[in-house]
N, C-alpha and C. Protein backbone atom coordinates (compact mmCIF):
# COMPACT_ATOMS: atom_id res chain seq x y z
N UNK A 1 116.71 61.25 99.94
CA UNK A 1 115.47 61.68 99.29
C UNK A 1 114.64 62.57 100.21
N UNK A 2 114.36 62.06 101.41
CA UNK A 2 114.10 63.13 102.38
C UNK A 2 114.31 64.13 102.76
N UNK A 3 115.51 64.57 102.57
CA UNK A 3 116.11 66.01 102.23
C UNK A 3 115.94 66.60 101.47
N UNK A 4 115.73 66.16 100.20
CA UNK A 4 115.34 66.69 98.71
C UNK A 4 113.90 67.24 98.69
N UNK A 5 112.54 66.07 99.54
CA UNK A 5 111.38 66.61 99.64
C UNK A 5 111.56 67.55 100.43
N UNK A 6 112.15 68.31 101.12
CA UNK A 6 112.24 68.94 102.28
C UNK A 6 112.45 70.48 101.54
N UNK A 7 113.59 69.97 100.54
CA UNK A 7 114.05 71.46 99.87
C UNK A 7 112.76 71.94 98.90
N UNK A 8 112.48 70.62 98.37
CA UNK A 8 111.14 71.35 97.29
C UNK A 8 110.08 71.90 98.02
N UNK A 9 109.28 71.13 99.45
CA UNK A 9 108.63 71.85 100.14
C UNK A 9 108.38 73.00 100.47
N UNK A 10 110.32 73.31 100.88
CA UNK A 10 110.51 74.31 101.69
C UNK A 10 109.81 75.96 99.64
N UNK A 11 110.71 75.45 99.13
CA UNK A 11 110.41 76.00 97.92
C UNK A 11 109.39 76.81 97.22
N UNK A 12 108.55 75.31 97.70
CA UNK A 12 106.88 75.68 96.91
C UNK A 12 106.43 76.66 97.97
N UNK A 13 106.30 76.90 99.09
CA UNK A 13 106.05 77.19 100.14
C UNK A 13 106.59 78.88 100.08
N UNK A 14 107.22 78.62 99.62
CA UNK A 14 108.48 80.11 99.18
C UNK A 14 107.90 80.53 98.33
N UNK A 15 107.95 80.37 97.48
CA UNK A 15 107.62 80.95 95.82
C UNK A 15 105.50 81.09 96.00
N UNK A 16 105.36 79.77 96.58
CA UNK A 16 103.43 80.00 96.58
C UNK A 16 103.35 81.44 97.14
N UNK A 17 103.68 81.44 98.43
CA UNK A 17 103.50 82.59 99.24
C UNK A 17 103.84 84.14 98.18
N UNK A 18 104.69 84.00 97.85
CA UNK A 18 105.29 85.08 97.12
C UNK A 18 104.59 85.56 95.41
N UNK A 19 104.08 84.05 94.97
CA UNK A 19 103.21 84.19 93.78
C UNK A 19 101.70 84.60 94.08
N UNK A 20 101.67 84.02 95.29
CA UNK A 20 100.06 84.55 95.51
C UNK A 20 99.42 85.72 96.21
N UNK A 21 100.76 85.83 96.82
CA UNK A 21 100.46 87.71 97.72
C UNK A 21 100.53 88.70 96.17
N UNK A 22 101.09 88.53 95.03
CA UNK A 22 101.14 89.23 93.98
C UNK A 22 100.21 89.13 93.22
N UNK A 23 99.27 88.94 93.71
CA UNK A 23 97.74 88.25 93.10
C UNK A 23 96.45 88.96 94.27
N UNK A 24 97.04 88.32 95.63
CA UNK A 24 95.94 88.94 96.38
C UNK A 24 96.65 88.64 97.73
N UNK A 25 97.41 89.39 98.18
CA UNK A 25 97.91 89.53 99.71
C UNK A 25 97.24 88.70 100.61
N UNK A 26 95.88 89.95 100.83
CA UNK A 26 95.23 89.40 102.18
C UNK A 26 94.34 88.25 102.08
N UNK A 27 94.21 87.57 100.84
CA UNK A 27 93.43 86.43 100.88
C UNK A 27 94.73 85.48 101.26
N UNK A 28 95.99 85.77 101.12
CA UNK A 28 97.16 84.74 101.10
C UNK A 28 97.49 84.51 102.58
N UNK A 29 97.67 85.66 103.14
CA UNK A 29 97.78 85.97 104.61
C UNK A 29 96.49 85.08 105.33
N UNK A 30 95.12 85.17 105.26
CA UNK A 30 93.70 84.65 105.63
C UNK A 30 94.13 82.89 105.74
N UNK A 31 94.29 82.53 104.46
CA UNK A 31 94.52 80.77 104.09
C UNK A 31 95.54 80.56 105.02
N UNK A 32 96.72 81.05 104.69
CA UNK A 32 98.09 80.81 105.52
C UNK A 32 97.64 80.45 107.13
N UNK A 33 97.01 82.07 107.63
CA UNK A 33 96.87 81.86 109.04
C UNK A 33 95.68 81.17 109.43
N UNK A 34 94.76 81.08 108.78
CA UNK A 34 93.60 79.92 109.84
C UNK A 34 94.00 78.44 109.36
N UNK A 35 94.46 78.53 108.51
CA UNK A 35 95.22 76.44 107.93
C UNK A 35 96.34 76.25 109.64
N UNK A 36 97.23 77.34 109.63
CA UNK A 36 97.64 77.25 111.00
C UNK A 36 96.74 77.01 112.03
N UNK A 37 96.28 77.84 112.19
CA UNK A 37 95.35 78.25 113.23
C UNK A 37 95.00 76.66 113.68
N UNK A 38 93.95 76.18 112.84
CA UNK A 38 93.70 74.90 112.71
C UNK A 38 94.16 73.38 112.37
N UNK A 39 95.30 73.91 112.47
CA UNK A 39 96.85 72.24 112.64
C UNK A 39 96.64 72.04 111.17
N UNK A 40 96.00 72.32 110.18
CA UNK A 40 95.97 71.87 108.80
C UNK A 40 97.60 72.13 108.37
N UNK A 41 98.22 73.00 108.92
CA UNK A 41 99.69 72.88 108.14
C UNK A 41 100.26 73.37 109.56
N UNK A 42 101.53 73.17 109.10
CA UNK A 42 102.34 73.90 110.32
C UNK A 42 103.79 74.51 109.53
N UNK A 43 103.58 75.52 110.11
CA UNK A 43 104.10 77.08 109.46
C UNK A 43 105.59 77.19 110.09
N UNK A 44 106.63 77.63 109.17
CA UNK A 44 107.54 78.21 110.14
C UNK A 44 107.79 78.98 110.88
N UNK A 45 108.39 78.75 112.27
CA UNK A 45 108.77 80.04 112.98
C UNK A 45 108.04 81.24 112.84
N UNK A 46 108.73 81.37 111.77
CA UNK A 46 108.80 82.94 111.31
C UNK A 46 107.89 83.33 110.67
N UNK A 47 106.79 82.43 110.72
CA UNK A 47 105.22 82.98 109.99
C UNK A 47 104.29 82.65 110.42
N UNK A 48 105.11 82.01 112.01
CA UNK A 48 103.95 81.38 112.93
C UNK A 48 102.51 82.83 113.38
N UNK A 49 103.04 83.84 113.50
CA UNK A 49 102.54 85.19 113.71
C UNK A 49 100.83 85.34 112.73
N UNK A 50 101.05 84.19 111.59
CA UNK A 50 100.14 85.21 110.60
C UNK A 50 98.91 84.22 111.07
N UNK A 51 98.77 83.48 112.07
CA UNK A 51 97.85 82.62 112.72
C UNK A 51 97.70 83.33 114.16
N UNK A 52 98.05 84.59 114.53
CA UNK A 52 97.19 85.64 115.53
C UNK A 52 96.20 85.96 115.05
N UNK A 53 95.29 85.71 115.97
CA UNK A 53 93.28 85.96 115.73
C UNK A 53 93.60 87.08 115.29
N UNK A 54 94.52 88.30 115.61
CA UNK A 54 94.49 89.97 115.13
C UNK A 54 94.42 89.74 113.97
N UNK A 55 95.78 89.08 113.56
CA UNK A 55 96.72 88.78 111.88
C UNK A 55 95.42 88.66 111.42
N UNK A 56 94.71 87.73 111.07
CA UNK A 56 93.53 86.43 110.65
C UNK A 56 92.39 87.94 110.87
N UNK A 57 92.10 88.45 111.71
CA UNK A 57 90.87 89.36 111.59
C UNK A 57 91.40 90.35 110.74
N UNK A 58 92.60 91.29 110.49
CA UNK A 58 92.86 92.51 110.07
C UNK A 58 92.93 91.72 108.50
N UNK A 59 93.11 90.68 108.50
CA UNK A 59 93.37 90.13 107.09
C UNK A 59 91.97 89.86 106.33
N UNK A 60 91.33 89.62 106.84
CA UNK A 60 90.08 89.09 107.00
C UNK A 60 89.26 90.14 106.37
N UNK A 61 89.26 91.30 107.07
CA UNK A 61 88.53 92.76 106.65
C UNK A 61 89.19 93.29 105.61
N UNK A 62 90.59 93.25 105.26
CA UNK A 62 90.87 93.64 104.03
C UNK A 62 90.24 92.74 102.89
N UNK A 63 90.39 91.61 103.07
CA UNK A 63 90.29 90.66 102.16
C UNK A 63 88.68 91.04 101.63
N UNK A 64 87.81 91.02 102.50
CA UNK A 64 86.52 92.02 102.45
C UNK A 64 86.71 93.14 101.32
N UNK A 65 87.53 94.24 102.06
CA UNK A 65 86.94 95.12 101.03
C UNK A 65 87.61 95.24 99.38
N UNK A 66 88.69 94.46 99.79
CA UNK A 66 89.20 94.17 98.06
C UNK A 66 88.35 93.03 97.57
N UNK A 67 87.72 92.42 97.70
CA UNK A 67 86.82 91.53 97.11
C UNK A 67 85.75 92.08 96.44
N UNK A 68 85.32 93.45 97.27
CA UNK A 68 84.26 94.58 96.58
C UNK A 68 85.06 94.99 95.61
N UNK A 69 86.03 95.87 96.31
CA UNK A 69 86.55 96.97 95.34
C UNK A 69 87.40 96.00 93.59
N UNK A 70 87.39 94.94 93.80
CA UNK A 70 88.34 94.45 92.67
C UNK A 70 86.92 93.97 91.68
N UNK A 71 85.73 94.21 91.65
CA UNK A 71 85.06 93.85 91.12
C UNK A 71 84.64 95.05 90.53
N UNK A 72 84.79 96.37 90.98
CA UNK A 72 83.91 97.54 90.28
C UNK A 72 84.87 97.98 89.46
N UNK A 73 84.56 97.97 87.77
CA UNK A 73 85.52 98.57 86.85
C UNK A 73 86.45 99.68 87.44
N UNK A 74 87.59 100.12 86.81
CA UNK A 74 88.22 101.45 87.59
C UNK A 74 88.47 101.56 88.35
N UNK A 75 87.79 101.10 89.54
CA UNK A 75 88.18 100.70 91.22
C UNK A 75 89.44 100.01 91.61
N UNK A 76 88.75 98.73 90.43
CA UNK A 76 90.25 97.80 90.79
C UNK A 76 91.63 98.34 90.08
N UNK A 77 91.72 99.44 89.22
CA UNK A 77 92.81 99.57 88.70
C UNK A 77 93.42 100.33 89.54
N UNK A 78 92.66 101.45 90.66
CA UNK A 78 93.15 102.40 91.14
C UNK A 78 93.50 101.14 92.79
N UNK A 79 93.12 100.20 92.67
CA UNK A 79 93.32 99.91 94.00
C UNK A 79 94.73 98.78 93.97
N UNK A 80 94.52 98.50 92.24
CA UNK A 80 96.03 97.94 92.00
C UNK A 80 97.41 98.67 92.13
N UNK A 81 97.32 99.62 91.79
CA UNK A 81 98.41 100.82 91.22
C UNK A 81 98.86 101.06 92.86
N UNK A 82 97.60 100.95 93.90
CA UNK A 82 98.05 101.39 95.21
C UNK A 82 98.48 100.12 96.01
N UNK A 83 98.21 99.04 95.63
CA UNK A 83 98.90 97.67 96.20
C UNK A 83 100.18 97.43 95.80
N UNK A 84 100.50 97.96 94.54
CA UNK A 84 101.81 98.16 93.77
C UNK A 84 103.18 98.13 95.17
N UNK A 85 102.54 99.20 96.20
CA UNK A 85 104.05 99.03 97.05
C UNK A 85 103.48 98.61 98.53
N UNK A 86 102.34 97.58 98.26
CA UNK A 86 102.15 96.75 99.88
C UNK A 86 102.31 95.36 99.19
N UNK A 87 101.79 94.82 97.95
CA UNK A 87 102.12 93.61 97.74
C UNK A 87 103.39 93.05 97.51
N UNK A 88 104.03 93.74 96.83
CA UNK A 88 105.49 93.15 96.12
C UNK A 88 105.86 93.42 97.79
N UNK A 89 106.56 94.61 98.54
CA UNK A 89 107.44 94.11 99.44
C UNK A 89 106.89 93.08 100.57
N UNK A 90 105.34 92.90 100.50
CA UNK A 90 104.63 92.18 101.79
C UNK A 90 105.25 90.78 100.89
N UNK A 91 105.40 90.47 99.81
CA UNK A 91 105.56 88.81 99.29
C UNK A 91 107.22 89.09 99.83
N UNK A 92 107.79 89.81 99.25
CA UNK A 92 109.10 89.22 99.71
C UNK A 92 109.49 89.36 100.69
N UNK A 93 108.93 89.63 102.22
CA UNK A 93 108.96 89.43 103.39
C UNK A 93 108.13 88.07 103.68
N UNK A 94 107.07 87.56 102.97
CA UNK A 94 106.68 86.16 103.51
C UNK A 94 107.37 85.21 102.50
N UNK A 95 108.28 85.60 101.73
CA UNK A 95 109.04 84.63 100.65
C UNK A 95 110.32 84.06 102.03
N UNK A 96 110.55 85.13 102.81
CA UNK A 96 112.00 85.69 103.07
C UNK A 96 111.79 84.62 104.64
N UNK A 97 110.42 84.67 105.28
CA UNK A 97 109.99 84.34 106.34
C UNK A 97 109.35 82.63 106.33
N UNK A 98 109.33 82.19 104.84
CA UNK A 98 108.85 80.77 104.68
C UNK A 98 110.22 79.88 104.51
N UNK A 99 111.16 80.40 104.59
CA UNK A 99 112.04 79.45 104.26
C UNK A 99 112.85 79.51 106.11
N UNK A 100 112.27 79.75 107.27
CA UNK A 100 112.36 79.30 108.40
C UNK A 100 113.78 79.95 108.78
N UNK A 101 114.12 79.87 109.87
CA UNK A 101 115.54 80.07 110.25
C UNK A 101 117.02 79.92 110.07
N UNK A 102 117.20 80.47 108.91
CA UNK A 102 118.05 80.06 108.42
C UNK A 102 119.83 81.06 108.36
N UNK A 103 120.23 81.09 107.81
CA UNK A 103 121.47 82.17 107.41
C UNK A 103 120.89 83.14 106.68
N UNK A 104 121.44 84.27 107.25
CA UNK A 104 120.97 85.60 106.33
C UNK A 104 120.89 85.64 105.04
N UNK A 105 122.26 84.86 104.59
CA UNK A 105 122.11 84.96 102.89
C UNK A 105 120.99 84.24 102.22
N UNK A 106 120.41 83.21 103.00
CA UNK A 106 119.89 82.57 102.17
C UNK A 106 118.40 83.37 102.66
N UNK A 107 117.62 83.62 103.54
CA UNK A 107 116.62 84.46 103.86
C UNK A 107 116.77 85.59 103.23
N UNK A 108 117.66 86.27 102.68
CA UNK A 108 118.15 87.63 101.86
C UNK A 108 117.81 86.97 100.45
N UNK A 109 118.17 86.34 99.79
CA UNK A 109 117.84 85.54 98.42
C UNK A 109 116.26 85.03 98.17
N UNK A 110 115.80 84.51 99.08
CA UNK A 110 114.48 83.85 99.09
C UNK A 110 114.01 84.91 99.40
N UNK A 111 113.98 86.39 100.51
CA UNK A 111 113.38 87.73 99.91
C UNK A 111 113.68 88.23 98.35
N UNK A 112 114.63 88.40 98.06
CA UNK A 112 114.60 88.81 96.74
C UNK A 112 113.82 88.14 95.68
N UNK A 113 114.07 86.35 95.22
CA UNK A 113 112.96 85.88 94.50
C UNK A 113 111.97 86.17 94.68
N UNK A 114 111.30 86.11 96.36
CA UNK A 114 109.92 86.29 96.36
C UNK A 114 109.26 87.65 96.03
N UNK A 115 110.40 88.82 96.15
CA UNK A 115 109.66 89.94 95.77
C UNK A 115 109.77 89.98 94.52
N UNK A 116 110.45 89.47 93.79
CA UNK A 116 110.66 89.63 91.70
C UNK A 116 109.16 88.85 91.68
N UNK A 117 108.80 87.83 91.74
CA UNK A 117 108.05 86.79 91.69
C UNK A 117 106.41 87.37 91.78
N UNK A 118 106.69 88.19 93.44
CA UNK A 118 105.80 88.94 93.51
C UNK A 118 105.29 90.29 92.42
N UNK A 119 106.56 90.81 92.02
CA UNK A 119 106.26 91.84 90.91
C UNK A 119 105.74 91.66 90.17
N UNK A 120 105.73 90.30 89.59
CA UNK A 120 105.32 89.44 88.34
C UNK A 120 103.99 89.28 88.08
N UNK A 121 103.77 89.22 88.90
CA UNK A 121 102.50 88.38 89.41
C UNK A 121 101.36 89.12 89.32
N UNK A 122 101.77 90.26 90.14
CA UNK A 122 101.45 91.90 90.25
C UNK A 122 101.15 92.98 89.14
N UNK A 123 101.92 92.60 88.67
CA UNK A 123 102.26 93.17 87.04
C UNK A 123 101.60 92.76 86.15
N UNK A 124 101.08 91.20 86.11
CA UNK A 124 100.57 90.53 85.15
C UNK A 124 99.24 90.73 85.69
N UNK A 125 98.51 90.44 86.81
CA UNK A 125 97.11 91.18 87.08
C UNK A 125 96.90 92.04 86.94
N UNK A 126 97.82 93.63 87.51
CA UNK A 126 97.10 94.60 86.94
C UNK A 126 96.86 94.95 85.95
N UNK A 127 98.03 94.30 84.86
CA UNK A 127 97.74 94.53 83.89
C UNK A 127 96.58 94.56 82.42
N UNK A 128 96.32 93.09 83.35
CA UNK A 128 95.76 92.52 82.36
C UNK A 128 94.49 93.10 82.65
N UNK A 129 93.98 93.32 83.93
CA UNK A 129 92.77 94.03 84.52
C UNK A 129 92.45 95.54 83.58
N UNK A 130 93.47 95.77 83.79
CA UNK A 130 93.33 97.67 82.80
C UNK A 130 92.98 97.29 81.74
N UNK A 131 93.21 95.89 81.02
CA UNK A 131 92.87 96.40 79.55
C UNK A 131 91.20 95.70 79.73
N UNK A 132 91.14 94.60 80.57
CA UNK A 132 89.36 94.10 80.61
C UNK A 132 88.67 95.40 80.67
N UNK A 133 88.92 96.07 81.96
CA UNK A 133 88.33 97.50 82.13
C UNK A 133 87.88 98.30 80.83
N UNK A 134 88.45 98.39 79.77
CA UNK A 134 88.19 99.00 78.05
C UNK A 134 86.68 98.44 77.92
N UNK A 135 86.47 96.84 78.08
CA UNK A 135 85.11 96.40 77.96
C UNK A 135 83.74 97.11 78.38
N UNK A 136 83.03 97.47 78.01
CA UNK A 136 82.01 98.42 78.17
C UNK A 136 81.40 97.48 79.35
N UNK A 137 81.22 96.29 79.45
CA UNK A 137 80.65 95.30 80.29
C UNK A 137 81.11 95.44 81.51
N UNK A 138 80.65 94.80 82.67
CA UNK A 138 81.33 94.55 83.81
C UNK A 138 81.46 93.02 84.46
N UNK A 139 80.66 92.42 83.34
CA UNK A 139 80.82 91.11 83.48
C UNK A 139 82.13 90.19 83.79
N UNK A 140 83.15 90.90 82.66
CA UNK A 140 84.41 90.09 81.65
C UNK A 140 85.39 90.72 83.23
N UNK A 141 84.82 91.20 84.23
CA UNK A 141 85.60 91.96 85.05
C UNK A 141 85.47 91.04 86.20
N UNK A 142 84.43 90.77 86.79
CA UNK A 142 84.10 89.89 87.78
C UNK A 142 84.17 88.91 87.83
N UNK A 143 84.26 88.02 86.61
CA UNK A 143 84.88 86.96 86.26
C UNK A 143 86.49 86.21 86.43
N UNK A 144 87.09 87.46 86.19
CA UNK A 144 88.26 87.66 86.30
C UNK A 144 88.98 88.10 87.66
N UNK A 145 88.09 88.98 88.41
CA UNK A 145 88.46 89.11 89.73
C UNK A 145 88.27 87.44 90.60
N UNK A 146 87.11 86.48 90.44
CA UNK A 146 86.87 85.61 90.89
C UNK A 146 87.74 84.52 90.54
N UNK A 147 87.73 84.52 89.04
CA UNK A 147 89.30 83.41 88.74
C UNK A 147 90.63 83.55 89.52
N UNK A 148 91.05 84.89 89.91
CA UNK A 148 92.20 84.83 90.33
C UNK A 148 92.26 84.47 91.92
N UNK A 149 90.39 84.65 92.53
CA UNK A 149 90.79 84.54 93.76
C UNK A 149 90.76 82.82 94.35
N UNK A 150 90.11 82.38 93.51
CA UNK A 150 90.26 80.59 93.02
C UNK A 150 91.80 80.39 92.96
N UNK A 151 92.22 81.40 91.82
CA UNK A 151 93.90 80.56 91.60
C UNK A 151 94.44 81.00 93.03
N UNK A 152 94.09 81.79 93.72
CA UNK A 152 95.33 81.89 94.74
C UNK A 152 94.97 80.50 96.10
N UNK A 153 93.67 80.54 96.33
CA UNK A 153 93.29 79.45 96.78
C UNK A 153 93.44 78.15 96.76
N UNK A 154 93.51 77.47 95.12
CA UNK A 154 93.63 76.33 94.68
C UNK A 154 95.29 76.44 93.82
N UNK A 155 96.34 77.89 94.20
CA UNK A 155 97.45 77.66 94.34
C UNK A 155 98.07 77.26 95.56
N UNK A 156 97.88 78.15 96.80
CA UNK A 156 98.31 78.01 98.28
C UNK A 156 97.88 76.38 98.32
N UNK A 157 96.76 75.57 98.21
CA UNK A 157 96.94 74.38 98.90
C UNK A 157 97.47 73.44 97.67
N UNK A 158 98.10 73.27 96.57
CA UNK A 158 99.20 72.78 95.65
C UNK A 158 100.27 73.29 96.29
N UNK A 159 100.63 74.30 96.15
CA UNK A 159 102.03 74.69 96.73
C UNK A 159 102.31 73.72 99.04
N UNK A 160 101.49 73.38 99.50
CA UNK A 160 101.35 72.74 100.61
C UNK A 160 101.34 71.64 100.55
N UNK A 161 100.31 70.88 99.71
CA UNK A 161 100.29 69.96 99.55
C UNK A 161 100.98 69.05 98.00
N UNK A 162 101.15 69.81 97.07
CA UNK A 162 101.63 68.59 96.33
C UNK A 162 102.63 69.82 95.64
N UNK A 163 103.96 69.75 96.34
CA UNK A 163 105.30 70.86 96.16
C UNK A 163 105.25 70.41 94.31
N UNK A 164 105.93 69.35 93.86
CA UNK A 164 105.86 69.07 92.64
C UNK A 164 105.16 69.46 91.39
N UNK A 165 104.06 69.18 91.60
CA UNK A 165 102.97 69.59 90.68
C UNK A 165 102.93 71.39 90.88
N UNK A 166 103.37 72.49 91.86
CA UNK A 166 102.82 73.48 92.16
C UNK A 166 103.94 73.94 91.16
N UNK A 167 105.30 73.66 91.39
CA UNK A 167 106.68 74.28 90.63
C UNK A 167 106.73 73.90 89.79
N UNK A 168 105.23 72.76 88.95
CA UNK A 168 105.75 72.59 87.65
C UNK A 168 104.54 73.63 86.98
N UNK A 169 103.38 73.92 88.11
CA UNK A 169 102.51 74.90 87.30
C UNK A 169 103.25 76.34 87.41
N UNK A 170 104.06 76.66 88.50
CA UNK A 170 104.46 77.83 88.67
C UNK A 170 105.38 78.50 87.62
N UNK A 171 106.45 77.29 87.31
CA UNK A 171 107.33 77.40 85.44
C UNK A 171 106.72 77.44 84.79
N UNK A 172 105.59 77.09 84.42
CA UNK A 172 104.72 76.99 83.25
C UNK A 172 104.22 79.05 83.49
N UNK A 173 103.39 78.84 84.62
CA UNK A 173 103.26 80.91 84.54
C UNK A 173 104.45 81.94 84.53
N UNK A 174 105.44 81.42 84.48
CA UNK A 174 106.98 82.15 84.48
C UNK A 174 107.09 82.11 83.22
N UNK A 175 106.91 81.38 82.35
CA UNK A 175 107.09 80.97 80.92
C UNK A 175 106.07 82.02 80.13
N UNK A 176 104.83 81.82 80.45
CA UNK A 176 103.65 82.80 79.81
C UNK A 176 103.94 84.37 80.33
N UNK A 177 104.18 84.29 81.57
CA UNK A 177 104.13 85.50 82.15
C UNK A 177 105.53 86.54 81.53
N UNK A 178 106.63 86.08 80.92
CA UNK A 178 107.64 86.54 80.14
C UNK A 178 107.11 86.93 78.46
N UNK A 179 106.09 86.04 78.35
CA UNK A 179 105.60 86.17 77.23
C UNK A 179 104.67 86.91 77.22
N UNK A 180 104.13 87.37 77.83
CA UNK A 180 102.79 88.18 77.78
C UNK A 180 102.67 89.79 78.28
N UNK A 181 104.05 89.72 79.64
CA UNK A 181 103.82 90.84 80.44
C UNK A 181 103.94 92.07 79.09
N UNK A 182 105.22 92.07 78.32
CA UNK A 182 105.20 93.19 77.13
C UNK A 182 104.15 92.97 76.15
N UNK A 183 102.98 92.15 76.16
CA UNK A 183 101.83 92.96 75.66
C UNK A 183 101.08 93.38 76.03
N UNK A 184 100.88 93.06 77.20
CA UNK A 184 100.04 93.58 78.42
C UNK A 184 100.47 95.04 78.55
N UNK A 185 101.91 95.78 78.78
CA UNK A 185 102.39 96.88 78.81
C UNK A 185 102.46 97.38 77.82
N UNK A 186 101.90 97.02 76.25
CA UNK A 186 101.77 98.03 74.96
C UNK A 186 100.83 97.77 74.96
N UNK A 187 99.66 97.05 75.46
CA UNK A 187 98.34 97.34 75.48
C UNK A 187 98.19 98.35 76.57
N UNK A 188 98.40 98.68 77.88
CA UNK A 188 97.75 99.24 78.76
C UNK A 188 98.60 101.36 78.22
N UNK A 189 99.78 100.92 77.32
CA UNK A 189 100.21 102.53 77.04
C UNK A 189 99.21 102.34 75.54
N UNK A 190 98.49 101.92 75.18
CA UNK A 190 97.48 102.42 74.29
C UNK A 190 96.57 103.16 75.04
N UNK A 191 96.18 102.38 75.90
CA UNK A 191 95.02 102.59 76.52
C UNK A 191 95.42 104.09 77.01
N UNK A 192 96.55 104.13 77.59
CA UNK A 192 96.83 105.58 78.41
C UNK A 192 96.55 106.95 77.40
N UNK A 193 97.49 106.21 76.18
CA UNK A 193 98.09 107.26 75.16
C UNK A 193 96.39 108.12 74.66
N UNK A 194 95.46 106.71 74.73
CA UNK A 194 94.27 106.99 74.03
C UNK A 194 93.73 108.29 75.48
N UNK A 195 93.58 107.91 76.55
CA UNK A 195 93.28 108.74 77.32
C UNK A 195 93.48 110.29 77.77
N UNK A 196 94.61 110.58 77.20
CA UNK A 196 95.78 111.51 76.99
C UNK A 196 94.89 112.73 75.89
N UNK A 197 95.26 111.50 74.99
CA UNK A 197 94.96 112.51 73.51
C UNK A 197 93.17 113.08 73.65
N UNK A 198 92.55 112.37 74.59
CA UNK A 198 90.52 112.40 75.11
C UNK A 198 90.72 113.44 75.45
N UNK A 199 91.67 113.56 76.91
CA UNK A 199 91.31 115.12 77.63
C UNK A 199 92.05 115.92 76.55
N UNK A 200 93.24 115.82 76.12
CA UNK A 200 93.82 117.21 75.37
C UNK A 200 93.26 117.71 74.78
N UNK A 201 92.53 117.01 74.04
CA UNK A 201 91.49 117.27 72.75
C UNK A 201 90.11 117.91 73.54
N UNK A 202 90.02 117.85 74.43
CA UNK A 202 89.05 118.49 75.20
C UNK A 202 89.01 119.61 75.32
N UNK A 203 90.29 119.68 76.16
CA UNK A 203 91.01 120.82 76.81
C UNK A 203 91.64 121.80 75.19
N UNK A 204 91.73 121.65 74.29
CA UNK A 204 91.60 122.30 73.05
C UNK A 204 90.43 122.67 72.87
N UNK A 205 89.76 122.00 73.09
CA UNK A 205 88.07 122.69 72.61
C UNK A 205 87.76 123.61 73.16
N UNK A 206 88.01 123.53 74.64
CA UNK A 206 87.42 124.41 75.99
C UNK A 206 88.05 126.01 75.42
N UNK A 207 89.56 125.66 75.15
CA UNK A 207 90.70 126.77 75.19
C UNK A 207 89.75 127.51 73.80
N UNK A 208 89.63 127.01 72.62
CA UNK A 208 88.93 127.98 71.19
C UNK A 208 87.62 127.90 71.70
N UNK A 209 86.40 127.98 72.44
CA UNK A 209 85.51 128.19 72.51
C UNK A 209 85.33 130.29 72.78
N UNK A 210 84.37 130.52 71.80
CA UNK A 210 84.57 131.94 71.86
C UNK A 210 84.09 132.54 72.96
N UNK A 211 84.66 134.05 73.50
CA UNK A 211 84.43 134.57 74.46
C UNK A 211 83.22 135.12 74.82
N UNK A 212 82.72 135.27 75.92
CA UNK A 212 81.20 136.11 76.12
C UNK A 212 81.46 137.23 76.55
């Protein structure tokens, strides 16, 4: 049985890291390394690094300014689209790095889940963010930036502390998240298509406006 808690540990630990950098990197990196820092967990090997005062400060200041920027409509979409290729491969390098010293194949596999996982994750926030953004409000926006930075928070210490309960909430968002990502992606090509046809139709007007 001890072996078994060991594998689910090792697991949740895998997949948290990898579900929650696809959500918010540097808040994942921040928790990870001062819980080290401070004996609250103890990290493998290979991620002992993200508990350097540097790691923990450079993480620290990002985590800063995406906390601004994910709150101002438009901001956060343009700052998603550009996390697009630091989050997904940063999760499946700490997917790849939580499962400790092991054989290549299996550190090669646990990168790959963690970066799909990460895509997911990734995919399903920005997505869902572009279409709040439509809301004339900025309320329904900040709300939503703050929920997710809760879930990554009050995911990382489930996934540490209670492996079980984290992989049974994590199937449960694998389940929705299959279900949802293709409306999320024919909602956000409305949104585009609608944007498209704004300027053309513009740019038609400009073009027949008569000459002076």
């Amino acid at each position: 049985m001890s072996e078994l808690d060991q594998i689910i540990k090792t697991l949740s630990l895998t997949m948290g890291t990898a579900w929650a950098s696809g959500l918010n990197l540097y808040a994942t990196i921040l928790v990870l390394g001062v819980l080290q820092l401070t004996g609250n967990i103890v990290l493998p090997e290979t991620l002992a690094i993200l508990s350097n005062p540097l790691v923990i400060g450079a993480a620290g200041i990002m985590y800063a300014v995406e906390f601004v920027a994910d709150k101002i409509p438009g901001v956060d979409t343009g700052w998603d689209t550009i996390h697009t290729f630091i989050r997904i491969p940063a999760g499946a390098m700490l997917a790849a790095g939580a499962v400790g010293e092991v054989n290549p194949a299996l550190a090669l596999s646990a990168g790959l889940l963690g970066g799909g996982l990460a895509a997911g994750s990734h995919a399903t926030k920005a997505g869902s963010r572009a279409m709040i953004n439509t809301s004339p409000e900025p309320f329904s926006n900040w709300i939503a930036s703050l929920l997710e930075d809760v879930a990554v928070l009050g995911g990382l210490w489930t996934a540490l502390h209670s492996p079980w309960v984290f992989l049974t909430f994590l199937t449960l968002f694998i389940l929705i998240m299959i279900w949802l990502l293709p409306k999320i992606w024919r909602g956000v090509r409305k949104i585009f298509r609608f944007i498209f046809r704004l300027f053309g139709s513009k740019g038609n007007v400009d073009n027949t406006s008569p000459q002076v």
